[in-house]
C-alpha atoms as a PDB file:
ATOM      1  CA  UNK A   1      -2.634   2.477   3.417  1.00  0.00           C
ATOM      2  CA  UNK A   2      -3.708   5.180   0.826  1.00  0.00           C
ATOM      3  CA  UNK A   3      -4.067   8.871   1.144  1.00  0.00           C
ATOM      4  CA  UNK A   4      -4.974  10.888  -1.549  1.00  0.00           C
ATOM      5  CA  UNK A   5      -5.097   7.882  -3.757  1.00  0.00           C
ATOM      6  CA  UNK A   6      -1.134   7.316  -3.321  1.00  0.00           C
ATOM      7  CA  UNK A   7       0.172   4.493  -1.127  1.00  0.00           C
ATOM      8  CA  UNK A   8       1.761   6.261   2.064  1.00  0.00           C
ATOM      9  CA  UNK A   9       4.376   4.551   4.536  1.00  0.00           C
ATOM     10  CA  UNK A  10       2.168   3.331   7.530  1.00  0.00           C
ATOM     11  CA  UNK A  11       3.707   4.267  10.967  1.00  0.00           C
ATOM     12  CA  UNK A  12       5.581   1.930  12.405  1.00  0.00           C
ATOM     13  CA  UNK A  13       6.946   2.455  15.998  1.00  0.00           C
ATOM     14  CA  UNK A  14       7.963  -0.653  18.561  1.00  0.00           C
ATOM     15  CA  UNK A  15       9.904  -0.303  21.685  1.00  0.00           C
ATOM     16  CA  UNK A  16       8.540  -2.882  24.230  1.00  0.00           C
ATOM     17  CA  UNK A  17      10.021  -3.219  27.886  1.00  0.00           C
ATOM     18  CA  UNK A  18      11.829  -6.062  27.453  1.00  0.00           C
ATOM     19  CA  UNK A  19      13.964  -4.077  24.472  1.00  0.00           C
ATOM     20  CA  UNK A  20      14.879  -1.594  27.323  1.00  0.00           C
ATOM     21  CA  UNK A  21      16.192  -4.120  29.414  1.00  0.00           C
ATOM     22  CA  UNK A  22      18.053  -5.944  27.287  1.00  0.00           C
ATOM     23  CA  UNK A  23      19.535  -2.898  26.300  1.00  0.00           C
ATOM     24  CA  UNK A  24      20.808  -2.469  29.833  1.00  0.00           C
ATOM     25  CA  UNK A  25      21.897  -6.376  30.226  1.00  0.00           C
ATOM     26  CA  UNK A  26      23.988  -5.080  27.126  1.00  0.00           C
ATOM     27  CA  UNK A  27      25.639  -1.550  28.852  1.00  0.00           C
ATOM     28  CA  UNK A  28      26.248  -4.128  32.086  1.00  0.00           C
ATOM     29  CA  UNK A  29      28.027  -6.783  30.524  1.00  0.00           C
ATOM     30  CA  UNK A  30      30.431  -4.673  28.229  1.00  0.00           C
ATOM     31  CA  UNK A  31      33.044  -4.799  30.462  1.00  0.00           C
ATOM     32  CA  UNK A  32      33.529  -8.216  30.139  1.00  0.00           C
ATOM     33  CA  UNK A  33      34.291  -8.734  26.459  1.00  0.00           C
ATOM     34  CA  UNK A  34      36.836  -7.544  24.232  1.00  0.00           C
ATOM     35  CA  UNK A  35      34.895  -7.147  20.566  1.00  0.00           C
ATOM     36  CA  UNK A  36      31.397  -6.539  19.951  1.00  0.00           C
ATOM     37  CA  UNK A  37      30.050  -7.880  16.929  1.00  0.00           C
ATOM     38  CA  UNK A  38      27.167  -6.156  15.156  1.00  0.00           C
ATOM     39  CA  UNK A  39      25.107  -8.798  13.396  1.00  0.00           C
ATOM     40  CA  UNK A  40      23.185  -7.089  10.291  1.00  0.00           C
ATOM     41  CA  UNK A  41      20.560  -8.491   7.909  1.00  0.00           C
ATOM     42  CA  UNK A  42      22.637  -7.845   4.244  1.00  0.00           C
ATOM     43  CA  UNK A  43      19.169  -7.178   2.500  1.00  0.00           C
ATOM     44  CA  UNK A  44      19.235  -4.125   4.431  1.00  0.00           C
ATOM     45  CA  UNK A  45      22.479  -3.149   5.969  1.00  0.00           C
ATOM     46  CA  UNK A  46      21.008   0.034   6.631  1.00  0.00           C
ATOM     47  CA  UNK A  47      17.914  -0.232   8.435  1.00  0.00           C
ATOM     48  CA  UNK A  48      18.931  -3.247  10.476  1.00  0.00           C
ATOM     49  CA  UNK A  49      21.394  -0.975  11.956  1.00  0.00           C
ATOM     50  CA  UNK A  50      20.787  -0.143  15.757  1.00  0.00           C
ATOM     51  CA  UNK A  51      21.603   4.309  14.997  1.00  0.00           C
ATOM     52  CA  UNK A  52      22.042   3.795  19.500  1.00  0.00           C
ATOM     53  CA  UNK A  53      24.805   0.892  19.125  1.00  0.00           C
ATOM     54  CA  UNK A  54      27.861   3.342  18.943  1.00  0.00           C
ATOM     55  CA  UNK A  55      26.865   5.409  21.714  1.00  0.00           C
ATOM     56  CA  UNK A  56      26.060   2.118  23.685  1.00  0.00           C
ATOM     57  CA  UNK A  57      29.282   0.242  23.222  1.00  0.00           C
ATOM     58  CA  UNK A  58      31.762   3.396  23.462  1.00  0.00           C
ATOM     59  CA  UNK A  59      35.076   2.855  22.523  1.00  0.00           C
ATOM     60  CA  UNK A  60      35.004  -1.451  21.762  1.00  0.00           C
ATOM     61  CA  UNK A  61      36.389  -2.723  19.049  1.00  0.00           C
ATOM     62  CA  UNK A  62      33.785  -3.226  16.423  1.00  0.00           C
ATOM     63  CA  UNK A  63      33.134  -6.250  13.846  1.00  0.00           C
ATOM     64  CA  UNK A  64      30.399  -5.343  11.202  1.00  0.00           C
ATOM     65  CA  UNK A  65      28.745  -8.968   9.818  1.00  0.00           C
ATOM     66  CA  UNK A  66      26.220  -9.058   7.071  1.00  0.00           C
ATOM     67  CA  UNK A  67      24.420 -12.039   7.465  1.00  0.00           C
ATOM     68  CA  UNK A  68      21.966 -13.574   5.346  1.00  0.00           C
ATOM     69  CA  UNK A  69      24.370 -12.890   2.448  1.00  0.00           C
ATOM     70  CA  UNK A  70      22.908 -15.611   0.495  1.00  0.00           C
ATOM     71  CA  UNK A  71      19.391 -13.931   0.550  1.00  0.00           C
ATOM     72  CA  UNK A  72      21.182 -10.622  -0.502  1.00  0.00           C
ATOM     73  CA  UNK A  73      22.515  -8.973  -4.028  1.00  0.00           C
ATOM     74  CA  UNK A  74      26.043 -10.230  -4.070  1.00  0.00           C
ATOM     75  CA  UNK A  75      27.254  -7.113  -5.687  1.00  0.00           C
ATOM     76  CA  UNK A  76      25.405  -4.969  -3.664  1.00  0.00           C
ATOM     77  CA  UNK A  77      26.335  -7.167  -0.810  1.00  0.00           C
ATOM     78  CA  UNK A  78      30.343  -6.579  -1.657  1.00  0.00           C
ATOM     79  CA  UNK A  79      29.272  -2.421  -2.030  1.00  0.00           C
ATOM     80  CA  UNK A  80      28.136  -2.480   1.574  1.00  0.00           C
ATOM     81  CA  UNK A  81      31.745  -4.065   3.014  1.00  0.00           C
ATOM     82  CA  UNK A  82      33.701  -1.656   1.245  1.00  0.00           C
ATOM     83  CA  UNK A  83      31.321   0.947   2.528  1.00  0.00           C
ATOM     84  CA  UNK A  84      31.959  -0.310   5.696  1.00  0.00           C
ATOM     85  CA  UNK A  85      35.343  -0.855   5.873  1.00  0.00           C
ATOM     86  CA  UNK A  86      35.844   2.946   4.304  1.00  0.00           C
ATOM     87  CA  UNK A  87      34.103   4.236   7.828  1.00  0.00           C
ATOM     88  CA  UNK A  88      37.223   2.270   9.341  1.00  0.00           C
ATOM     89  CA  UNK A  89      35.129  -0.494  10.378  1.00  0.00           C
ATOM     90  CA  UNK A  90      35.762  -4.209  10.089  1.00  0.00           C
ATOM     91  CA  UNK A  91      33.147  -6.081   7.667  1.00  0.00           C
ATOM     92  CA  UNK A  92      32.647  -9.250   6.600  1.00  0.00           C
ATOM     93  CA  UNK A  93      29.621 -10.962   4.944  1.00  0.00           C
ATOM     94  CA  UNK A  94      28.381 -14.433   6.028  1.00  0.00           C
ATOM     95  CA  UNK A  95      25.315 -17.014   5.471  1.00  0.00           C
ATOM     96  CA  UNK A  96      25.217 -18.299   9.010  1.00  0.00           C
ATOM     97  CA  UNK A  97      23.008 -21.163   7.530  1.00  0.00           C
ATOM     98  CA  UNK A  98      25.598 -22.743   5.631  1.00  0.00           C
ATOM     99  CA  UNK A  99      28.077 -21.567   7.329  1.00  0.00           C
ATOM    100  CA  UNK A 100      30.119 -19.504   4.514  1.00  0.00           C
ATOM    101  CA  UNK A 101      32.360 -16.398   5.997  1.00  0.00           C
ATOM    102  CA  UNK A 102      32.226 -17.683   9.559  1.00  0.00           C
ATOM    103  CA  UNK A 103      36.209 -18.231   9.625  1.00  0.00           C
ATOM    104  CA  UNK A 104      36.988 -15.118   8.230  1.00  0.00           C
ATOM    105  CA  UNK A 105      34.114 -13.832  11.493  1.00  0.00           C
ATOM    106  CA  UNK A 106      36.479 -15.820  13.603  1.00  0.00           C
ATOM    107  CA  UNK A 107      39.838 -14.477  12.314  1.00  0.00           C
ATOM    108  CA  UNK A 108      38.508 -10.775  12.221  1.00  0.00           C
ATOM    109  CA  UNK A 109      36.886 -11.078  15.725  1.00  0.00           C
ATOM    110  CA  UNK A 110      40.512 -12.563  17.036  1.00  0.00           C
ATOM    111  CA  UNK A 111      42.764  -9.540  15.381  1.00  0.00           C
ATOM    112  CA  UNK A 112      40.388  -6.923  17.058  1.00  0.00           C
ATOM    113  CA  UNK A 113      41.042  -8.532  20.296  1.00  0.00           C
ATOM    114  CA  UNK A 114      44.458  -9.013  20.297  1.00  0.00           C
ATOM    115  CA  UNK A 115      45.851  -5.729  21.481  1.00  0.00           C
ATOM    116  CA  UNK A 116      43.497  -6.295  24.795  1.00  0.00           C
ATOM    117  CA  UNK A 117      44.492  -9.996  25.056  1.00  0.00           C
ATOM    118  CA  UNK A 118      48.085  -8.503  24.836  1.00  0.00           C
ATOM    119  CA  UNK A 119      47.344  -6.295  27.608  1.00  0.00           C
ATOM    120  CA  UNK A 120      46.145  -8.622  29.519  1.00  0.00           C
ATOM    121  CA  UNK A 121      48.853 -11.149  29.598  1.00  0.00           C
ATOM    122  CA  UNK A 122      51.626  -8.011  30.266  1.00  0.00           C
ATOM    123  CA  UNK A 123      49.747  -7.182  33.427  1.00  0.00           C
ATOM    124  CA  UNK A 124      50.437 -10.854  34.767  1.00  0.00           C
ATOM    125  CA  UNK A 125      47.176 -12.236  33.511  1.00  0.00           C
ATOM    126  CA  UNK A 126      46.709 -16.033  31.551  1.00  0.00           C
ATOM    127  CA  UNK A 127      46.202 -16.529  27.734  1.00  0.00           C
ATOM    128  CA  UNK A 128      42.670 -16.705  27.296  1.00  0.00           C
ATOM    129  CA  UNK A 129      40.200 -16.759  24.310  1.00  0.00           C
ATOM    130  CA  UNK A 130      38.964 -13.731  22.699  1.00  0.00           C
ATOM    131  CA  UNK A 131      35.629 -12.607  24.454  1.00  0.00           C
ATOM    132  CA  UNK A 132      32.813 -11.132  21.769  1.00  0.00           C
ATOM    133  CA  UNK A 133      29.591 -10.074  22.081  1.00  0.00           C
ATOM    134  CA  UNK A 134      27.237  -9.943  19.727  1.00  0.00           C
ATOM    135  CA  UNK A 135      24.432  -7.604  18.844  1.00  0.00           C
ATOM    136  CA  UNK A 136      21.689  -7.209  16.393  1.00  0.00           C
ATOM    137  CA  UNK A 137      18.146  -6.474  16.213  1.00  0.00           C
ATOM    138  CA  UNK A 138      15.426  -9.072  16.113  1.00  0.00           C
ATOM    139  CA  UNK A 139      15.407 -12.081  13.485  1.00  0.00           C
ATOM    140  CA  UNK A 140      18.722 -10.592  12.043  1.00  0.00           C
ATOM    141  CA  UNK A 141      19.869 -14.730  12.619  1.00  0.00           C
ATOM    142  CA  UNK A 142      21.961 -14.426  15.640  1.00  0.00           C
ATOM    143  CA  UNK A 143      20.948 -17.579  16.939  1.00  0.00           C
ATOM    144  CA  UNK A 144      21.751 -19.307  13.855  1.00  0.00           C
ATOM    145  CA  UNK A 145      25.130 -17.547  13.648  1.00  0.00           C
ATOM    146  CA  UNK A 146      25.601 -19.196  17.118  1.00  0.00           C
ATOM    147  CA  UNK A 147      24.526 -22.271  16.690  1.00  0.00           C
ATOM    148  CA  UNK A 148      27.031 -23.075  13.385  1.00  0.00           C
ATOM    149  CA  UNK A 149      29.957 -21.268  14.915  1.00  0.00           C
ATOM    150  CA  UNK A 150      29.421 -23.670  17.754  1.00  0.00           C
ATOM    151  CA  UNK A 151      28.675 -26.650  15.838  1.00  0.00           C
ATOM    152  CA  UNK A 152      25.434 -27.591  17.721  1.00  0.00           C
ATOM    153  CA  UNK A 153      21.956 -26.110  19.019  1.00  0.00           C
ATOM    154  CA  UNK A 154      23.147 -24.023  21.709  1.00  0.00           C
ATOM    155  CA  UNK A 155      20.764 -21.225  21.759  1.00  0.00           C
ATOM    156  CA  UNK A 156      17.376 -21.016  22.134  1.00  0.00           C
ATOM    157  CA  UNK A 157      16.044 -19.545  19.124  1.00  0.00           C
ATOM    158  CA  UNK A 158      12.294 -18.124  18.649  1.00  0.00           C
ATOM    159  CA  UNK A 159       9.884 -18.174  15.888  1.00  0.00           C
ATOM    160  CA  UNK A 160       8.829 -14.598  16.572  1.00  0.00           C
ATOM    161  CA  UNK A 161      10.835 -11.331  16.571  1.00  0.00           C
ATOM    162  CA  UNK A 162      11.222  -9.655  20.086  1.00  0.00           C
ATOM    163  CA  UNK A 163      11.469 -12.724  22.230  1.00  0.00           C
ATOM    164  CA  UNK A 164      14.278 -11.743  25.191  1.00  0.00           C
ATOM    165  CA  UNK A 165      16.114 -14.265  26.704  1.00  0.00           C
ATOM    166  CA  UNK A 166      18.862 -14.463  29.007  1.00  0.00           C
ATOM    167  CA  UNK A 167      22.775 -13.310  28.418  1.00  0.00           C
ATOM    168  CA  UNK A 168      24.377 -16.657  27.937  1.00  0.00           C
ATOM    169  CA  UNK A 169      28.357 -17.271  26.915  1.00  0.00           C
ATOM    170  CA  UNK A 170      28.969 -19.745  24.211  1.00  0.00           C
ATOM    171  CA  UNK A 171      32.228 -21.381  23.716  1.00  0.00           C
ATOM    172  CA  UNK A 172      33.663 -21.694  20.158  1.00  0.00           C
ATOM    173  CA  UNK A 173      37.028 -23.775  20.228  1.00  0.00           C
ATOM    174  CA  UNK A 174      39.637 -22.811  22.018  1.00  0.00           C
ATOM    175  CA  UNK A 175      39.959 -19.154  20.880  1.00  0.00           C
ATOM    176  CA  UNK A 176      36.635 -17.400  21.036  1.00  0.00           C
ATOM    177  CA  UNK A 177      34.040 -16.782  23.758  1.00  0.00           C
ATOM    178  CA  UNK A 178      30.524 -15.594  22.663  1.00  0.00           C
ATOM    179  CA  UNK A 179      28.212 -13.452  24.619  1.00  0.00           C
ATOM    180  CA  UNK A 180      24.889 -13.992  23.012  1.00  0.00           C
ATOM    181  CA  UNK A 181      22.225 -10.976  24.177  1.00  0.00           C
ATOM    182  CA  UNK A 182      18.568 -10.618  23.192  1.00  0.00           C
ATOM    183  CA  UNK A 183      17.922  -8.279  19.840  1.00  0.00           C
ATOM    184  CA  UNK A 184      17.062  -4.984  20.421  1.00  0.00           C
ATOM    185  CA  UNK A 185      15.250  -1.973  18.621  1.00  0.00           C
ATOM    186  CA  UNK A 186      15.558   1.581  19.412  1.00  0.00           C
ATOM    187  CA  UNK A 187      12.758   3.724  20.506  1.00  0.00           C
ATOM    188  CA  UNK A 188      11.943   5.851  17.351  1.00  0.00           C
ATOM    189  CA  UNK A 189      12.604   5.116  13.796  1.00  0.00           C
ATOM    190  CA  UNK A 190      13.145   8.808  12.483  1.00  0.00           C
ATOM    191  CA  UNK A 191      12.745   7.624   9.022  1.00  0.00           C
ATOM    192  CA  UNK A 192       9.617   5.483   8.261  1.00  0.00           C
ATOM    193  CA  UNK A 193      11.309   3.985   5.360  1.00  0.00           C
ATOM    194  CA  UNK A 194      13.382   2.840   8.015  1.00  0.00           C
ATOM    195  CA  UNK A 195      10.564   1.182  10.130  1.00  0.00           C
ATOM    196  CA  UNK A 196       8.930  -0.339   6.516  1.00  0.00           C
ATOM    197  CA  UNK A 197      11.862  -2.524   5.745  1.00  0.00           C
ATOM    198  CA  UNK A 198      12.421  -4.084   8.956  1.00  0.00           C
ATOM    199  CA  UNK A 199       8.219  -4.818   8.563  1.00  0.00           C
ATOM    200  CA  UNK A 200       9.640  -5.912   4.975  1.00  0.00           C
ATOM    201  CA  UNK A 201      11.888  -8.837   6.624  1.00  0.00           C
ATOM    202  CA  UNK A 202      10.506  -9.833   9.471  1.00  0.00           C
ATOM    203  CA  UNK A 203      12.222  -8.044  11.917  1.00  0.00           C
ATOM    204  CA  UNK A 204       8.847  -5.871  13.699  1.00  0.00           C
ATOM    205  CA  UNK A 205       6.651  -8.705  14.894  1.00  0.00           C
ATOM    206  CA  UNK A 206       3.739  -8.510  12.326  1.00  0.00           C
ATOM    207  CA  UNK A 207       0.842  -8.498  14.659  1.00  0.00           C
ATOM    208  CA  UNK A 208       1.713  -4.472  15.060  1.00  0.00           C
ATOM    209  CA  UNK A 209       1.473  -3.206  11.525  1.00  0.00           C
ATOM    210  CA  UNK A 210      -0.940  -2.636   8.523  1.00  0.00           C
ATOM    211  CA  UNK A 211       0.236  -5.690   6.886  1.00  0.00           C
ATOM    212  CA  UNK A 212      -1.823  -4.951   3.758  1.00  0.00           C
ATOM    213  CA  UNK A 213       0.176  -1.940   3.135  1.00  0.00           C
ATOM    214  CA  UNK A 214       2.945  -2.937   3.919  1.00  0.00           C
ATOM    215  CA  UNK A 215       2.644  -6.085   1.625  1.00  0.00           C
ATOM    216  CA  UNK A 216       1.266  -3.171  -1.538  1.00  0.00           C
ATOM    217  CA  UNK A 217       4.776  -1.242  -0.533  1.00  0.00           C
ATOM    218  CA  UNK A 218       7.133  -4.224  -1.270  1.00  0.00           C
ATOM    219  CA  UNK A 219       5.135  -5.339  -3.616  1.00  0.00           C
ATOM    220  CA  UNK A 220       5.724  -1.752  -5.421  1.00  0.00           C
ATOM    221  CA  UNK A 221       9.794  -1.870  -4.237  1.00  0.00           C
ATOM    222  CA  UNK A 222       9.926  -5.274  -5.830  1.00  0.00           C
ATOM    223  CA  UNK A 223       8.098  -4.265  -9.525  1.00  0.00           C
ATOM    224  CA  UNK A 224      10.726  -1.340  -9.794  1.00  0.00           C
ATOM    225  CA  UNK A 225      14.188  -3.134  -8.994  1.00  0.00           C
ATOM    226  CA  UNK A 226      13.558  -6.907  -9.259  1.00  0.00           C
ATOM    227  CA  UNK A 227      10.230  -6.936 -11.611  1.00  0.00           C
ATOM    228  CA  UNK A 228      11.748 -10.217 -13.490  1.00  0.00           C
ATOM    229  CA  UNK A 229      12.338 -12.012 -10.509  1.00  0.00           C
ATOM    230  CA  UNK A 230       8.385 -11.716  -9.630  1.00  0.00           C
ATOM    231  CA  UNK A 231       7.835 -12.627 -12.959  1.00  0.00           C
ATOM    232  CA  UNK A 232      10.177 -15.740 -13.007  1.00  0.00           C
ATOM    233  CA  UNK A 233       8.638 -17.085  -9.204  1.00  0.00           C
ATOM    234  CA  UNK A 234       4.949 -16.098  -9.693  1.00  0.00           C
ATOM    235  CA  UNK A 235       4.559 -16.378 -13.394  1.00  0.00           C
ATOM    236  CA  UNK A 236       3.434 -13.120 -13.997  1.00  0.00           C
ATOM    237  CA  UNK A 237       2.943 -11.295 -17.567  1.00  0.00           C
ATOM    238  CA  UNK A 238       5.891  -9.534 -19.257  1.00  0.00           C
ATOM    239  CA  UNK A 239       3.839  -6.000 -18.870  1.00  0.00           C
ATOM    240  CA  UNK A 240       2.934  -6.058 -14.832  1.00  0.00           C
ATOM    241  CA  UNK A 241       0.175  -3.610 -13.665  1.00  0.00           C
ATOM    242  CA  UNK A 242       1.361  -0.549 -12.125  1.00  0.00           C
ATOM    243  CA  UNK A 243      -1.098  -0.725  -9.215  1.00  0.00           C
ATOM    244  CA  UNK A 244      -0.137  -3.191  -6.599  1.00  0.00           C
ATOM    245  CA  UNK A 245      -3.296  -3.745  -5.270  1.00  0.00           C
ATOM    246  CA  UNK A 246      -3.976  -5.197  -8.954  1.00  0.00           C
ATOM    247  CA  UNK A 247      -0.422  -6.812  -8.635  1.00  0.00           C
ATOM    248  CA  UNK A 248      -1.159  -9.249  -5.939  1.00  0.00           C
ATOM    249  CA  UNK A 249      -4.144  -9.482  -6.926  1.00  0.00           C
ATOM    250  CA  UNK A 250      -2.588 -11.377 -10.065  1.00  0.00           C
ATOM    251  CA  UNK A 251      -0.576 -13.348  -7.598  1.00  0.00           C
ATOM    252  CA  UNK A 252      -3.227 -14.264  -5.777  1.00  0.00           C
ATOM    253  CA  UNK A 253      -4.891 -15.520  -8.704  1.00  0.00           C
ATOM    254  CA  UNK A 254      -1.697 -17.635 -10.244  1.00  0.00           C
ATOM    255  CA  UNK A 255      -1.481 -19.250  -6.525  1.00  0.00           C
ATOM    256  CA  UNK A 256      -4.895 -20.383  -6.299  1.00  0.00           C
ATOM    257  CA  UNK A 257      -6.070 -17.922  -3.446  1.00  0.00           C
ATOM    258  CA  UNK A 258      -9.530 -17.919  -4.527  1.00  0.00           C
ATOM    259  CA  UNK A 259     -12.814 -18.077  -2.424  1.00  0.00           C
ATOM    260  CA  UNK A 260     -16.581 -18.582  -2.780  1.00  0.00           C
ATOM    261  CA  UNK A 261     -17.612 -16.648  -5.794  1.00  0.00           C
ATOM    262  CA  UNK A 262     -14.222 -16.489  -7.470  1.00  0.00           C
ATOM    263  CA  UNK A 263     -13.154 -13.988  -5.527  1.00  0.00           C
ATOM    264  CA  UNK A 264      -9.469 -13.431  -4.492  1.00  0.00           C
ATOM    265  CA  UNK A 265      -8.251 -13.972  -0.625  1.00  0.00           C
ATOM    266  CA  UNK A 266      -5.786 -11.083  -0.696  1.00  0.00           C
ATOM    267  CA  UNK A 267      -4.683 -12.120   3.093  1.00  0.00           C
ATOM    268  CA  UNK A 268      -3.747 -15.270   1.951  1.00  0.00           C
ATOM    269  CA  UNK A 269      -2.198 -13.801  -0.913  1.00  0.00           C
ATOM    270  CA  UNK A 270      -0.744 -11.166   1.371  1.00  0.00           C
ATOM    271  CA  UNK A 271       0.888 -13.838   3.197  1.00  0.00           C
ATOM    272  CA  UNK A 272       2.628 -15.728   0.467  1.00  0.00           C
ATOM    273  CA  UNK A 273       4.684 -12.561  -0.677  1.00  0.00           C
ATOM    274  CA  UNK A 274       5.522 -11.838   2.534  1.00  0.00           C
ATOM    275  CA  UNK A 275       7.044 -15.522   2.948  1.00  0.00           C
ATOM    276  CA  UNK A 276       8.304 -16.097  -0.397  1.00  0.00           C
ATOM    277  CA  UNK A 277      10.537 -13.002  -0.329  1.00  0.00           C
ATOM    278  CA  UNK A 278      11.655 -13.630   3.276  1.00  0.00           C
ATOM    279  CA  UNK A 279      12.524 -17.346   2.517  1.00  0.00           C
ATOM    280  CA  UNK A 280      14.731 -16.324  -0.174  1.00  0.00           C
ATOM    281  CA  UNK A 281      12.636 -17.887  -3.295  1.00  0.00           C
ATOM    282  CA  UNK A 282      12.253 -14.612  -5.041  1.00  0.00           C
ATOM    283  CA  UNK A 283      16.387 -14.433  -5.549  1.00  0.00           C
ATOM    284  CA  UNK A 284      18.494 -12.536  -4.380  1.00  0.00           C
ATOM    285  CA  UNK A 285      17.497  -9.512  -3.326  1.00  0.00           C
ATOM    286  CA  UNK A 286      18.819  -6.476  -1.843  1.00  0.00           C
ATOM    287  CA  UNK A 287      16.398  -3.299  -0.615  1.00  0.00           C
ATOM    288  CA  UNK A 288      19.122  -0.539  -0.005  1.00  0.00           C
ATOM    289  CA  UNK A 289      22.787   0.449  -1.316  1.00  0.00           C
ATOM    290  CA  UNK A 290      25.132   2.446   0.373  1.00  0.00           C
ATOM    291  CA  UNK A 291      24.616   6.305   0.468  1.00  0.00           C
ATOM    292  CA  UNK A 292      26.748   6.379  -2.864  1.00  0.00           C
ATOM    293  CA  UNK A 293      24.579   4.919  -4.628  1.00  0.00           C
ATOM    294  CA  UNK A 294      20.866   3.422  -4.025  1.00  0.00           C
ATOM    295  CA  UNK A 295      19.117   0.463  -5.315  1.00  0.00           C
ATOM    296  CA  UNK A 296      15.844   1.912  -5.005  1.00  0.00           C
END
């Protein structure tokens, strides 16, 4: 989207029905866990960060994970815990696909409950297993997360962001209980920016944006912070033009996106930023830093 000749932010607003009910499945079913874990994506701690959550769960116990680690900046990744953890909150960074962090998830999620499972066993109750819930906004992997901690498929996942399902508890060994809930968004991103890197990973369904300029934005985010990593994937000039409509136009070119007349399909070209950055294959990359210090 161009005004004035300058790319601009498109707008980028989604709050469905089913995100307002799920958001009351969550305020219901609060009382029945001990922990609630907050399930971020790590590429973008920030804007995958539900700005309702702390008013929603009150006073719980609260376990900050950073999935998708391995998709993520390491060092900006390790920035973001300490950030974290200086707020008072517990963080920990995992890559629910293979499984890394998950026993530290386990060990953090046990501590915070503790002092209730304590409580509960004074006032004449049984020993029971820690009982988490987790949270997180659309595609931020919580079904994955699920699935390893548990060792087999036992939640339904969805190939599209925004697809509600039922609450449903999971059982992990002996000493954790998982309440799994459907993602949520919140009704207004206040910051565009905000709105643009959720479009960025997948996390607005992409039938409801300007996915042209959405594509031109990263593709502008990506020359200034990780220009060598386009370079390296699409094998792209040392000098890369400034314009990004010229940019993926190049990679649209290198990939073979031509049609009748020579001409360049730009959707199709579109597309295979949009999946090769998602997937991982452009490196690790990380879109925001803590308010110390930005990436961008």
């Amino acid at each position: 989207m161009e005004r004035d000749g300058k790319l601009v932010v498109p707008n980028l607003q989604w709050f469905p029905g089913h995100m307002k009910k799920a958001q009351r499945l969550i305020e219901e079913n609060l009382k029945l866990v001990d922990v609630v874990i907050e399930l971020l994506d790590a590429r973008v701690p920030m804007a995958s960060a539900n700005p309702m959550l702390a008013e929603i769960v009150k006073d719980k116990p609260r376990l900050v994970v950073l999935n998708k680690s391995d998709l993520a900046d390491p060092v900006a990744t390790k920035a973001w815990v300490s950030h974290f953890q200086a707020l008072g909150l517990k963080a920990v960074a995992v890559d629910a696909q293979r499984g890394k962090g998950l026993k530290a998830l386990v060990r953090e999620a046990e501590e915070l409950a503790r002092p209730k499972a304590e409580k509960f066993v004074k006032a004449g109750g049984k020993p029971r297993a820690a009982r988490c819930m987790i949270l997180g906004i659309p595609n931020v992997g919580k079904s994955s997360l699920i699935n390893r901690l548990a060792g087999a498929a036992r939640t339904k996942t969805a190939d599209k962001p925004g697809v509600t399902r039922a609450k449903q508890w999971v059982k992990i060994g002996s000493s954790l209980d998982l309440l799994d809930t459907p993602g949520i968004l919140w009704p207004k991103f206040e910051d565009q920016e905000v709105g643009l890197r959720l479009a960025f990973t997948g996390a607005i369904n992409d039938t409801i944006y300007d996915r042209e300029a959405v594509v031109l934005l990263l593709l502008e985010v990506l020359r200034r912070s990780y220009a060598e990593r386009l370079r390296e994937r699409f094998k792209l000039p040392e000098e890369l033009p400034e314009d990004p409509i010229e940019l993926l136009t190049l990679i649209g070119r290198k990939r073979g996106c031509l049609v009748k007349g020579g001409e360049i399909d730009l959707e199709k070209a579109q597309n295979i930023v949009l999946q090769e950055f998602r997937s991982g294959r452009l490196g690790s990359v990380t879109l925001e830093m803590p308010p110390e210090g930005k990436k961008e």
